[in-house]
PDB file of N, CA and C in Angstrom:
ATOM      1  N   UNK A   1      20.784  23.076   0.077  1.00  0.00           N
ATOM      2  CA  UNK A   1      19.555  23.813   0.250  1.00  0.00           C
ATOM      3  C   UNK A   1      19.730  24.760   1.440  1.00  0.00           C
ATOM      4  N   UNK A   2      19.562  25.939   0.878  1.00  0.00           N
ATOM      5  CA  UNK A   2      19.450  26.896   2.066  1.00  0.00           C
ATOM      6  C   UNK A   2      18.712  27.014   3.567  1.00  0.00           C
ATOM      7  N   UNK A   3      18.680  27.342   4.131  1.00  0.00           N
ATOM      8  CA  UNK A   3      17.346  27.222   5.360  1.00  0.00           C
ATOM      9  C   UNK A   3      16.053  27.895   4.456  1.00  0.00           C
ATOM     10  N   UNK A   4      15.985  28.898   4.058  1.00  0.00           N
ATOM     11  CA  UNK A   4      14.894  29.716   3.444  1.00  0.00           C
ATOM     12  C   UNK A   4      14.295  28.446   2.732  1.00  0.00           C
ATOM     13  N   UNK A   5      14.765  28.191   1.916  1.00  0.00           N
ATOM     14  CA  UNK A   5      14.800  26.417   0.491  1.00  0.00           C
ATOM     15  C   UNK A   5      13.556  25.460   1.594  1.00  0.00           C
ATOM     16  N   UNK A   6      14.867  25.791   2.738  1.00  0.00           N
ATOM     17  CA  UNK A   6      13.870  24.021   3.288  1.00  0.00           C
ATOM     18  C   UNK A   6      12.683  24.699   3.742  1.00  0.00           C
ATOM     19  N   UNK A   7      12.657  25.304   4.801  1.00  0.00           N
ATOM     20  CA  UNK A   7      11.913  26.045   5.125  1.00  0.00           C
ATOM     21  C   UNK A   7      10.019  25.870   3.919  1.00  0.00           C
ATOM     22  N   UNK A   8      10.667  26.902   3.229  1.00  0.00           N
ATOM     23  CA  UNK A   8       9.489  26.956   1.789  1.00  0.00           C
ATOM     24  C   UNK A   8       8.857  25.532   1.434  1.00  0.00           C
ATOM     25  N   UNK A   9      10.063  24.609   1.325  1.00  0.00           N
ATOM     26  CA  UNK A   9       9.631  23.481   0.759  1.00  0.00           C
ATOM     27  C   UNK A   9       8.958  22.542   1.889  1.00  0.00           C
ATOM     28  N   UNK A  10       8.762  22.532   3.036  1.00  0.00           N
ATOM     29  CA  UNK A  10       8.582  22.038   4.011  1.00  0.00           C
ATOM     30  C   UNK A  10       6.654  22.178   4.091  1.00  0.00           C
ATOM     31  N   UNK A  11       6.656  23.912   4.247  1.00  0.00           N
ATOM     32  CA  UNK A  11       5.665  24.758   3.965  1.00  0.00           C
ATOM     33  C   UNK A  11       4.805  24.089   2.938  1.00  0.00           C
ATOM     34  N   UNK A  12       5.217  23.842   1.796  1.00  0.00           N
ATOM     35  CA  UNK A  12       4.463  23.674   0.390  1.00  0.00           C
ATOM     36  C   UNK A  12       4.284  21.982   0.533  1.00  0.00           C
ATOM     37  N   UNK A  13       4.787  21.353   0.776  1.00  0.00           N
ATOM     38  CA  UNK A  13       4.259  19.922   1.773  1.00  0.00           C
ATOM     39  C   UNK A  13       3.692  19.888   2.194  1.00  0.00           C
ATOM     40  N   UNK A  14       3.251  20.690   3.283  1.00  0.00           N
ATOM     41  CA  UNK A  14       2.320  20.922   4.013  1.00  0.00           C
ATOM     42  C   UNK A  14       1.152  21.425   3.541  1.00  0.00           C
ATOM     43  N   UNK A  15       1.066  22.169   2.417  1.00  0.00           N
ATOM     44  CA  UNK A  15      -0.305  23.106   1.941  1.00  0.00           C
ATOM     45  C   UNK A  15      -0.497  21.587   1.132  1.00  0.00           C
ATOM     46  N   UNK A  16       0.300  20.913   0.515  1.00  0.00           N
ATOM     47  CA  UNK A  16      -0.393  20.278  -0.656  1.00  0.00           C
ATOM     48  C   UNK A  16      -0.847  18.815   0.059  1.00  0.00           C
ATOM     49  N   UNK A  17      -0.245  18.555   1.579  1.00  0.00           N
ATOM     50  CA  UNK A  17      -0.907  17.488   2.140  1.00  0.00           C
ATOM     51  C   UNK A  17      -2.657  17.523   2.367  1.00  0.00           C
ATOM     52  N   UNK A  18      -2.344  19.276   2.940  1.00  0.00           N
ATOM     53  CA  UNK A  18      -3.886  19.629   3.828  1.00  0.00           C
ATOM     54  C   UNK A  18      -4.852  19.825   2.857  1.00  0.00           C
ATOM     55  N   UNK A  19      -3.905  20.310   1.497  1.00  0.00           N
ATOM     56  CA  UNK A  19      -4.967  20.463   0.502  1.00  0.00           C
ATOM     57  C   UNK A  19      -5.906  18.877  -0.217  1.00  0.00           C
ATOM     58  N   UNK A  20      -4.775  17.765  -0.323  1.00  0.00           N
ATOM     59  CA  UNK A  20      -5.624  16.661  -0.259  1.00  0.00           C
ATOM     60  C   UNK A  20      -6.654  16.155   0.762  1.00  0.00           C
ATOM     61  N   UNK A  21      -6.114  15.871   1.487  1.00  0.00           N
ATOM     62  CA  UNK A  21      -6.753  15.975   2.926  1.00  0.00           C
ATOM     63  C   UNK A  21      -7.995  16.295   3.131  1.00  0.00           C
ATOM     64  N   UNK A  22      -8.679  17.670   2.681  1.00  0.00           N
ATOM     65  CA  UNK A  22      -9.198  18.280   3.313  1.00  0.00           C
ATOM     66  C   UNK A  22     -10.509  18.691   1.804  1.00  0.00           C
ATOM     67  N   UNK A  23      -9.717  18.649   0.713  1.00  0.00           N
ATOM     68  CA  UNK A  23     -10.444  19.043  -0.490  1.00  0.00           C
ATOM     69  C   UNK A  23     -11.666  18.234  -0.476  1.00  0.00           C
ATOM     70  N   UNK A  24     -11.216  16.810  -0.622  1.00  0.00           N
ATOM     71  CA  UNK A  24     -12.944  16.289  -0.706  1.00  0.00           C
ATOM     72  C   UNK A  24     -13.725  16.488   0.434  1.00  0.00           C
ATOM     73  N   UNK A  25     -13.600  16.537   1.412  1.00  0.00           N
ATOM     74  CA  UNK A  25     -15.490  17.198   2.572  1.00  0.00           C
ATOM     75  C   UNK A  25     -15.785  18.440   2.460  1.00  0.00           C
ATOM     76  N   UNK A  26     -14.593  19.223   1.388  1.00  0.00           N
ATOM     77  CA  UNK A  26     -15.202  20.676   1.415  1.00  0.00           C
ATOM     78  C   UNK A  26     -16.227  20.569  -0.272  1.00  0.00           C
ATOM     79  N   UNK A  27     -15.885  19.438  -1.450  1.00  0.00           N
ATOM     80  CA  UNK A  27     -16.647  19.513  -2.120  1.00  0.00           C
ATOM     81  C   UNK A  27     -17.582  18.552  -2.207  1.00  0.00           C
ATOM     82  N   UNK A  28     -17.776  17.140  -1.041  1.00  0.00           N
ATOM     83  CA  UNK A  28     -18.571  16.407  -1.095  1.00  0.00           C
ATOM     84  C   UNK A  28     -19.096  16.513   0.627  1.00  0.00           C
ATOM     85  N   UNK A  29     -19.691  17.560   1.171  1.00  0.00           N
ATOM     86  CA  UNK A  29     -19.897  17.791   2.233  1.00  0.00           C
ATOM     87  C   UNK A  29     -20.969  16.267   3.165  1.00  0.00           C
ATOM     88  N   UNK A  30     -20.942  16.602   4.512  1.00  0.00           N
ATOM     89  CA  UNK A  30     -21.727  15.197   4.506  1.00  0.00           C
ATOM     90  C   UNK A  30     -23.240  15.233   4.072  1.00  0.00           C
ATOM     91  N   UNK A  31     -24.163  16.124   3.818  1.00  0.00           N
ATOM     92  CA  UNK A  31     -25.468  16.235   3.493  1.00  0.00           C
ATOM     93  C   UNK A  31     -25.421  16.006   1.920  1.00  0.00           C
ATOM     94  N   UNK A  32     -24.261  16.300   1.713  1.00  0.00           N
ATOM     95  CA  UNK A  32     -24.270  16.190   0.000  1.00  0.00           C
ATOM     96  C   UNK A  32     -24.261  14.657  -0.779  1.00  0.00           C
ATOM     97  N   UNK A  33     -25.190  13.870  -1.028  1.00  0.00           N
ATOM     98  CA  UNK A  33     -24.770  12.257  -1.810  1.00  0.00           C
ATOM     99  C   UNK A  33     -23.203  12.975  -3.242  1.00  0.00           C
ATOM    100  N   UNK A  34     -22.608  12.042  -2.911  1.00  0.00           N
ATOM    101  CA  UNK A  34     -21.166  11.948  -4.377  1.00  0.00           C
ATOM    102  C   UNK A  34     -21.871  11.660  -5.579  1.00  0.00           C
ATOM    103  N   UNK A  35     -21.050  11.896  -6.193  1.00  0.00           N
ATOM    104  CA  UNK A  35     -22.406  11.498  -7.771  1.00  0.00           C
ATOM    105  C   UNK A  35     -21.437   9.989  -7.913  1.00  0.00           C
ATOM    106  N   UNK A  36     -22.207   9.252  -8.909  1.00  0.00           N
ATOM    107  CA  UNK A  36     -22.049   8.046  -8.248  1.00  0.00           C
ATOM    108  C   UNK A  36     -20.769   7.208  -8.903  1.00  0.00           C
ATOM    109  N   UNK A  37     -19.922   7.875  -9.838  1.00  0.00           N
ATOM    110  CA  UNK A  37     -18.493   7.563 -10.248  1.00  0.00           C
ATOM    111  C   UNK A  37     -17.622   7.897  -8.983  1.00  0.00           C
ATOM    112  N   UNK A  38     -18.141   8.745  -8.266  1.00  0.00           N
ATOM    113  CA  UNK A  38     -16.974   8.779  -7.069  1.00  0.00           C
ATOM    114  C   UNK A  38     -17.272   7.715  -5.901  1.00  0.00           C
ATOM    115  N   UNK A  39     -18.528   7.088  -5.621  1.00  0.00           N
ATOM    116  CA  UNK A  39     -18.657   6.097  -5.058  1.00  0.00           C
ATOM    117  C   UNK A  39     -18.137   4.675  -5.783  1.00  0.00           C
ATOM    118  N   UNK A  40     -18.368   5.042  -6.873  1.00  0.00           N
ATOM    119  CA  UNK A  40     -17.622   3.621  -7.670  1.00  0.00           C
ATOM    120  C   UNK A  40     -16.079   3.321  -7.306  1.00  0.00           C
ATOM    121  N   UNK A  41     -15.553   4.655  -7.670  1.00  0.00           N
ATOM    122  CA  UNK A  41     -14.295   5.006  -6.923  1.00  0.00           C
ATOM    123  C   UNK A  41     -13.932   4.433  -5.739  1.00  0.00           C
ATOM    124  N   UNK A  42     -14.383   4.715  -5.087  1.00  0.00           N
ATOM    125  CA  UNK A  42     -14.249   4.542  -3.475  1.00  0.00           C
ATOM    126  C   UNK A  42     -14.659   3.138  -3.477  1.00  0.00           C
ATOM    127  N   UNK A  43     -15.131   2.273  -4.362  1.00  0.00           N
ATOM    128  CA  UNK A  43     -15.754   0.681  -4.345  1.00  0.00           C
ATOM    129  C   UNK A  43     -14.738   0.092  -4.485  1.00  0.00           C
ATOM    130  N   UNK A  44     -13.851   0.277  -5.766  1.00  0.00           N
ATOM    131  CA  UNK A  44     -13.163  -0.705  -6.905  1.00  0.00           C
ATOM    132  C   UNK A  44     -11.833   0.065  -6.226  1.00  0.00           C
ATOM    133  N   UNK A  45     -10.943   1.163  -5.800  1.00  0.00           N
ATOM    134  CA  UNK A  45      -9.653   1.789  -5.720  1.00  0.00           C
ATOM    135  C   UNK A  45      -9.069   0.882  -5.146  1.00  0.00           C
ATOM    136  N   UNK A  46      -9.822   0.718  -3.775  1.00  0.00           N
ATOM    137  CA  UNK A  46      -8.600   0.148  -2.696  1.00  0.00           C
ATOM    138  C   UNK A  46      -8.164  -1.088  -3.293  1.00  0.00           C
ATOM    139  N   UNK A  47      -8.789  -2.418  -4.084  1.00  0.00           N
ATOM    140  CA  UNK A  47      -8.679  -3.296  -4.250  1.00  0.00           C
ATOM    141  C   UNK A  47      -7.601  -3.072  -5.743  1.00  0.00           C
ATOM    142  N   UNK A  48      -7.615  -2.043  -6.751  1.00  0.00           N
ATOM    143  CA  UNK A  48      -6.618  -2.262  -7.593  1.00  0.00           C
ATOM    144  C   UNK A  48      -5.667  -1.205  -7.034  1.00  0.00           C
ATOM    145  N   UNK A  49      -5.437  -0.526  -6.279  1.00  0.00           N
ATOM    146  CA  UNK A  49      -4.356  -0.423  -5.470  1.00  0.00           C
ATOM    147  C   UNK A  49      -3.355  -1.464  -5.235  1.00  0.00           C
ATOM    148  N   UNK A  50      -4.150  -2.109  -4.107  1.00  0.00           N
ATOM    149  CA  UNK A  50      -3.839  -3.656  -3.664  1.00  0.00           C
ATOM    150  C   UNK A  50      -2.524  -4.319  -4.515  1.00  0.00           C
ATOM    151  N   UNK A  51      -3.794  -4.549  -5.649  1.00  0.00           N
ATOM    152  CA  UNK A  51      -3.452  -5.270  -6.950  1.00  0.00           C
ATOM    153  C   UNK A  51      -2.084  -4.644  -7.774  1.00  0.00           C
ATOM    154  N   UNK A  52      -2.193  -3.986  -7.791  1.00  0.00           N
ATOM    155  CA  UNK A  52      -0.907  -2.440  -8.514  1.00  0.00           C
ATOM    156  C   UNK A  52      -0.017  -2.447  -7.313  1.00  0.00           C
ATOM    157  N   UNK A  53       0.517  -2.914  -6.438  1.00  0.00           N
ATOM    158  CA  UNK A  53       1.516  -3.245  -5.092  1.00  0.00           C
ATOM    159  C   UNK A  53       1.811  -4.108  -5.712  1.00  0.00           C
ATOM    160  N   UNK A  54       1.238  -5.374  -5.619  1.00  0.00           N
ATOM    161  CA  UNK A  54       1.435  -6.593  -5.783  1.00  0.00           C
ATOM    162  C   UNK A  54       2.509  -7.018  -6.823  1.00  0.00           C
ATOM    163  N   UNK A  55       1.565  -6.685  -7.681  1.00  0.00           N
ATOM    164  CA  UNK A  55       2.591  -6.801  -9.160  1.00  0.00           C
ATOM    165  C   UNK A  55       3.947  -6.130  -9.301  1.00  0.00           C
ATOM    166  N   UNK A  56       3.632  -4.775  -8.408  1.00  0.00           N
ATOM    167  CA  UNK A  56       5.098  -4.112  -8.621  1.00  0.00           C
ATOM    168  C   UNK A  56       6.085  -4.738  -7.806  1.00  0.00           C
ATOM    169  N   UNK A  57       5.651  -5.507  -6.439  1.00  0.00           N
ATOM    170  CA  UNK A  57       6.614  -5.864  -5.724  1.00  0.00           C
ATOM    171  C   UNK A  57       7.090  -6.791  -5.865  1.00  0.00           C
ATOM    172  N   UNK A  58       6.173  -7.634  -6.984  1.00  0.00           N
ATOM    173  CA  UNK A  58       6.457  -8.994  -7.888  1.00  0.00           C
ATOM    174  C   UNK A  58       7.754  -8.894  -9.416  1.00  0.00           C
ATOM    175  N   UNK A  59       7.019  -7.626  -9.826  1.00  0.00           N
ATOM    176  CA  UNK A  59       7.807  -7.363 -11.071  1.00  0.00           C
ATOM    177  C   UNK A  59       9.198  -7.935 -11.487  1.00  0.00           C
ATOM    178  N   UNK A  60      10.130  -7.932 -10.542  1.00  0.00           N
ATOM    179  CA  UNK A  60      11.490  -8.586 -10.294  1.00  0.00           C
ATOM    180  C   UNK A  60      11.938 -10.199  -9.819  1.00  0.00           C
ATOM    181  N   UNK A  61      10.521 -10.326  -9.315  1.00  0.00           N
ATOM    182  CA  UNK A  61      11.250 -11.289  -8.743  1.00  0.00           C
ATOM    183  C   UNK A  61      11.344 -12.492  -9.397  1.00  0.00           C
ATOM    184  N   UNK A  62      10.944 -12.908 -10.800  1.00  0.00           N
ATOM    185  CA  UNK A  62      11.101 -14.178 -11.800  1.00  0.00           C
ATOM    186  C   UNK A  62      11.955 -14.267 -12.376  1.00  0.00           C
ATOM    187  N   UNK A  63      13.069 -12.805 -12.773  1.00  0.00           N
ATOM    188  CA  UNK A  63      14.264 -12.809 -13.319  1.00  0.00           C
ATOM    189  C   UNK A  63      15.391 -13.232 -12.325  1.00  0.00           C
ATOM    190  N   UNK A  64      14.844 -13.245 -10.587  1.00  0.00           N
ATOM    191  CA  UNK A  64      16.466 -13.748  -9.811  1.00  0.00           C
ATOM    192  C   UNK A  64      16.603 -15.492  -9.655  1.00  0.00           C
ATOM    193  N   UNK A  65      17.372 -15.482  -9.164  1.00  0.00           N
ATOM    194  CA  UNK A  65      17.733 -16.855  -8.882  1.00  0.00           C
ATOM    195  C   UNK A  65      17.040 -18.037  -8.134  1.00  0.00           C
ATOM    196  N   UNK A  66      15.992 -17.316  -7.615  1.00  0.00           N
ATOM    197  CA  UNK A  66      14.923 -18.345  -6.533  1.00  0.00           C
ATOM    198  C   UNK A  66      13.690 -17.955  -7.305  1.00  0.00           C
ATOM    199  N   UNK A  67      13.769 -17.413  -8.503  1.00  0.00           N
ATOM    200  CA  UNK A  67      12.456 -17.654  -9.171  1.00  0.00           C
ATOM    201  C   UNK A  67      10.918 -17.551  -8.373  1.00  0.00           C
ATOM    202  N   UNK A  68      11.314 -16.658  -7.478  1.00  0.00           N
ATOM    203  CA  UNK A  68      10.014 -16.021  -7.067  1.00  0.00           C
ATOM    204  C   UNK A  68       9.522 -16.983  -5.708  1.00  0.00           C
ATOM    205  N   UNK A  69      10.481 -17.788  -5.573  1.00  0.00           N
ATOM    206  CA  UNK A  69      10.104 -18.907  -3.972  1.00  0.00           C
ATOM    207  C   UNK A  69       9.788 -18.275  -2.944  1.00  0.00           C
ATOM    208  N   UNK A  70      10.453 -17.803  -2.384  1.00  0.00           N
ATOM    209  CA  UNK A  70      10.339 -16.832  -1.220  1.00  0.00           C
ATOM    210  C   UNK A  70       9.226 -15.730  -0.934  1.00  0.00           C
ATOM    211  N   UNK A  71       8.856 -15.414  -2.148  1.00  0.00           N
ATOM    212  CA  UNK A  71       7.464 -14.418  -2.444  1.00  0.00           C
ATOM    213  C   UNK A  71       6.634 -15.311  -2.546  1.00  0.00           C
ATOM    214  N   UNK A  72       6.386 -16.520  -3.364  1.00  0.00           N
ATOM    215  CA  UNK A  72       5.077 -17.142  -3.413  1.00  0.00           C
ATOM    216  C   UNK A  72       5.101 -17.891  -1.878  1.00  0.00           C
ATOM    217  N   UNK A  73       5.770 -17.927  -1.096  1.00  0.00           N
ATOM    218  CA  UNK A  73       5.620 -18.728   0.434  1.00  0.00           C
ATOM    219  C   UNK A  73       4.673 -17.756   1.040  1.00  0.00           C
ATOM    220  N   UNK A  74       5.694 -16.445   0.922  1.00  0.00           N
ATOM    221  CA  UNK A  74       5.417 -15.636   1.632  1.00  0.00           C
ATOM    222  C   UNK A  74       3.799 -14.984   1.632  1.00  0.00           C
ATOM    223  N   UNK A  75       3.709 -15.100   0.073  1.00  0.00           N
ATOM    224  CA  UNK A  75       1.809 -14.450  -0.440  1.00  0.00           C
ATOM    225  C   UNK A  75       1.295 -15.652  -0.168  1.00  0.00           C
ATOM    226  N   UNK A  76       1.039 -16.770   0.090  1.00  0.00           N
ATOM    227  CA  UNK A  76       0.685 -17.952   0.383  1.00  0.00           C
ATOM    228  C   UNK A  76       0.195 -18.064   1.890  1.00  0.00           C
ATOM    229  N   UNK A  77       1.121 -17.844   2.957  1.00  0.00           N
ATOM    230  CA  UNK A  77       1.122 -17.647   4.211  1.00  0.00           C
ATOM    231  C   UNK A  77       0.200 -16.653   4.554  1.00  0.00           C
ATOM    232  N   UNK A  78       0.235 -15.569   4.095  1.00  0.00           N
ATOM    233  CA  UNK A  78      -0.477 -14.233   4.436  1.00  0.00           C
ATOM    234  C   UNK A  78      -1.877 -14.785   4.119  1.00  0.00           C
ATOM    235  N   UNK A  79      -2.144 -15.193   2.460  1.00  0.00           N
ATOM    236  CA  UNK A  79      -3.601 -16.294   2.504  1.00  0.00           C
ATOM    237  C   UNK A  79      -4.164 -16.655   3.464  1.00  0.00           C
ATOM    238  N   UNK A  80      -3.171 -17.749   3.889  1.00  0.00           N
ATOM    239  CA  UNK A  80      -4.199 -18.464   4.753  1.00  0.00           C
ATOM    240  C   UNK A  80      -4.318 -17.746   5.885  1.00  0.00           C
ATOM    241  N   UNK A  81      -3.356 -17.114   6.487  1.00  0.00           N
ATOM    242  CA  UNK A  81      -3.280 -16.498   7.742  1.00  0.00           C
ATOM    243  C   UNK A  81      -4.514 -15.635   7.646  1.00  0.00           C
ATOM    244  N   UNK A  82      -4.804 -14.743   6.377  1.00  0.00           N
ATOM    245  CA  UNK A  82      -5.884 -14.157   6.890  1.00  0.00           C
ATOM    246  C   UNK A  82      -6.810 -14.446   6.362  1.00  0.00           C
ATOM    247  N   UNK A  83      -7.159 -15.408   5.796  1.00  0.00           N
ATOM    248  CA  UNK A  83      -8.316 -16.329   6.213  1.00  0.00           C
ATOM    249  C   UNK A  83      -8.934 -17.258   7.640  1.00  0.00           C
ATOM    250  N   UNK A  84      -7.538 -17.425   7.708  1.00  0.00           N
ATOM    251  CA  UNK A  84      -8.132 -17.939   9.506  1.00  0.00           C
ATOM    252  C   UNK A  84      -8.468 -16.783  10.821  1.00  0.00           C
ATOM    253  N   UNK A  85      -7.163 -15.917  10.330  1.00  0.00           N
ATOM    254  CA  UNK A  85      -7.427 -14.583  11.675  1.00  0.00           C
ATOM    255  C   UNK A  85      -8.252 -13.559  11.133  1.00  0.00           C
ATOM    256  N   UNK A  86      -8.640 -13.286  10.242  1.00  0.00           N
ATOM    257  CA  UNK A  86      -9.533 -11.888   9.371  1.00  0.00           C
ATOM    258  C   UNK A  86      -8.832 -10.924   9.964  1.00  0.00           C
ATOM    259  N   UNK A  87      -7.348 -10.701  10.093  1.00  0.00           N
ATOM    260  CA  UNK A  87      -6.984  -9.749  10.647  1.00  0.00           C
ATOM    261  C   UNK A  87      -5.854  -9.033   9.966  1.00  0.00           C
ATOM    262  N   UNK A  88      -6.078  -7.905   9.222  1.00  0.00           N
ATOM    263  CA  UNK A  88      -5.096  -7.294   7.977  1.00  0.00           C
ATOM    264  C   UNK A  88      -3.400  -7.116   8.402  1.00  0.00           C
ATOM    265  N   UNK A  89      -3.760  -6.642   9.653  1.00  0.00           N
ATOM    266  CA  UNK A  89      -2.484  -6.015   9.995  1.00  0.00           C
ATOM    267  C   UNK A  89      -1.439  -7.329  10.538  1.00  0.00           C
ATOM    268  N   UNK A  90      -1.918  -8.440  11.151  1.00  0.00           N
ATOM    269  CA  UNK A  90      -1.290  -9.473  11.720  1.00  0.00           C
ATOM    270  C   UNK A  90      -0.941 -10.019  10.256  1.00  0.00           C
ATOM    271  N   UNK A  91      -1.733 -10.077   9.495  1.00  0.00           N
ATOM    272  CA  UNK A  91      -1.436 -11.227   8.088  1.00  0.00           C
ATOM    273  C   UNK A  91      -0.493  -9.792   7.302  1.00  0.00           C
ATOM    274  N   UNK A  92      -0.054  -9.071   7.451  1.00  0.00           N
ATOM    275  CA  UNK A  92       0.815  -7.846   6.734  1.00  0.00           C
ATOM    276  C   UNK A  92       2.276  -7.909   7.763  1.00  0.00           C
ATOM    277  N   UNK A  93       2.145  -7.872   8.698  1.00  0.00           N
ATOM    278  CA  UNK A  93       3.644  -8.047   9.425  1.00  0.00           C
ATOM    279  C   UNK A  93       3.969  -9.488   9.963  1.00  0.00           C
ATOM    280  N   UNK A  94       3.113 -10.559   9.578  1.00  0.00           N
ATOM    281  CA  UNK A  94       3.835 -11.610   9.539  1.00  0.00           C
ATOM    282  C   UNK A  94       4.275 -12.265   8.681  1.00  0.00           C
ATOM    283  N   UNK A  95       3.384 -12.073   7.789  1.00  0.00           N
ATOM    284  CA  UNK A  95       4.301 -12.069   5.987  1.00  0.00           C
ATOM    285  C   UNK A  95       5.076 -11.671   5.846  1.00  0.00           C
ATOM    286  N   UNK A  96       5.493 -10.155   6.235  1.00  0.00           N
ATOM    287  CA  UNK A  96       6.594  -9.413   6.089  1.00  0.00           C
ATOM    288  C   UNK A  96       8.026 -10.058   7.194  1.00  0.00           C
ATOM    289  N   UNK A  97       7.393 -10.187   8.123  1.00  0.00           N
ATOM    290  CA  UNK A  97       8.325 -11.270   8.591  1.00  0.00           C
ATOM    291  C   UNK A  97       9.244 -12.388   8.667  1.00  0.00           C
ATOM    292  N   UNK A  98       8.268 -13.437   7.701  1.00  0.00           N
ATOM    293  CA  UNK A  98       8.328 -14.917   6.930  1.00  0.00           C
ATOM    294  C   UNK A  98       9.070 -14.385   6.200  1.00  0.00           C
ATOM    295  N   UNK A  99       9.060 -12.762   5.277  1.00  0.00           N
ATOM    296  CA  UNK A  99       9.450 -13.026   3.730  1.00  0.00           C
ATOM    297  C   UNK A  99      10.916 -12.753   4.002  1.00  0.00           C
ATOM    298  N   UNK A 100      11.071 -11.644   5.273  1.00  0.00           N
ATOM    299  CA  UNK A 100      12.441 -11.146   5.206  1.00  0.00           C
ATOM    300  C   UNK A 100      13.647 -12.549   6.106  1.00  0.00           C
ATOM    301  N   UNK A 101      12.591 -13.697   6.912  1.00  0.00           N
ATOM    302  CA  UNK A 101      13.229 -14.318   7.155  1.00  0.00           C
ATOM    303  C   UNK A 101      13.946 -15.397   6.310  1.00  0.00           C
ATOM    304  N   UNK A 102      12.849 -15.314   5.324  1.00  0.00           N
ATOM    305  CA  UNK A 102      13.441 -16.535   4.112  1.00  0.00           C
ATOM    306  C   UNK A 102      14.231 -15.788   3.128  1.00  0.00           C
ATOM    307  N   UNK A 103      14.146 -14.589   2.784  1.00  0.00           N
ATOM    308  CA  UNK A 103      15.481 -13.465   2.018  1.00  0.00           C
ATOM    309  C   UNK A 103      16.772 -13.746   2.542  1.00  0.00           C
ATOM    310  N   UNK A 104      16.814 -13.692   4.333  1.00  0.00           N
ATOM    311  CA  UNK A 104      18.122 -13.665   4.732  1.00  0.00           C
ATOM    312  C   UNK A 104      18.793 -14.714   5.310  1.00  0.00           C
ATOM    313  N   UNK A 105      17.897 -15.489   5.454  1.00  0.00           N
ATOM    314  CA  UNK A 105      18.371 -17.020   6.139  1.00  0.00           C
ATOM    315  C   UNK A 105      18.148 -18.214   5.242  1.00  0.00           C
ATOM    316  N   UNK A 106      17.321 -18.172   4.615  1.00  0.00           N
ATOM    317  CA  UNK A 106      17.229 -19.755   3.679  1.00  0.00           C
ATOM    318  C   UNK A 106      17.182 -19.696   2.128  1.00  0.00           C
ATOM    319  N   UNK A 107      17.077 -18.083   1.262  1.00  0.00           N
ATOM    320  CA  UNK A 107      17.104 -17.778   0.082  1.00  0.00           C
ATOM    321  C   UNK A 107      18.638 -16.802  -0.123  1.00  0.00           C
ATOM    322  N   UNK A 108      19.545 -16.657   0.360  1.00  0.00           N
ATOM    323  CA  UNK A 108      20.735 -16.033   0.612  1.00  0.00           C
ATOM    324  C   UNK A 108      21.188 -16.144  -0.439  1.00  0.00           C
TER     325      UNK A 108
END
């Protein structure tokens, strides 16, 4: 890729970030109510998001050799953890923690 190449393409990243970004308060301003499929939206997304991670990061793991051990500890832990701490980000990097410790040290 040329400099001009990156350059452009760098540029057009940039328009199509700001353009997400920025598109919905220019057509759902704050005086304006959303009509109410886009609040539904905004109800139900984050949670099948969530859900649509999950599965994908699951997708593989019943065909290897630990049959999914190491992932069900690991989604297990994060459970309870954030049920006791209500705290997203502690129950997300200590899972991630647990999972990569049992990948490389006890599921090898």
């Amino acid at each position: 890729m040329t400099t001009a190449q990156s350059i452009l393409t760098i540029l057009i990243v940039i328009l199509g970030t700001m353009i997400t970004r920025f598109l919905p308060f220019l057509i759902f301003p704050e005086g304006k109510t959303p009509p109410p499929y886009i609040t539904y939206l905004g109800t139900v997304l984050p949670y099948a998001v969530i859900g649509l991670l999950v599965v994908y990061c699951l997708k593989d793991s019943f065909g290897s050799g630990h049959y999914a051990i190491p992932e069900a500890i690991a989604i297990l832990f994060i459970i309870v953890l954030h049920k006791w701490k209500k705290n997203t980000l502690l129950s997300i990097g200590a899972g991630t923690v647990l999972y990569m410790f049992l990948v490389q040290s006890v599921f090898h």
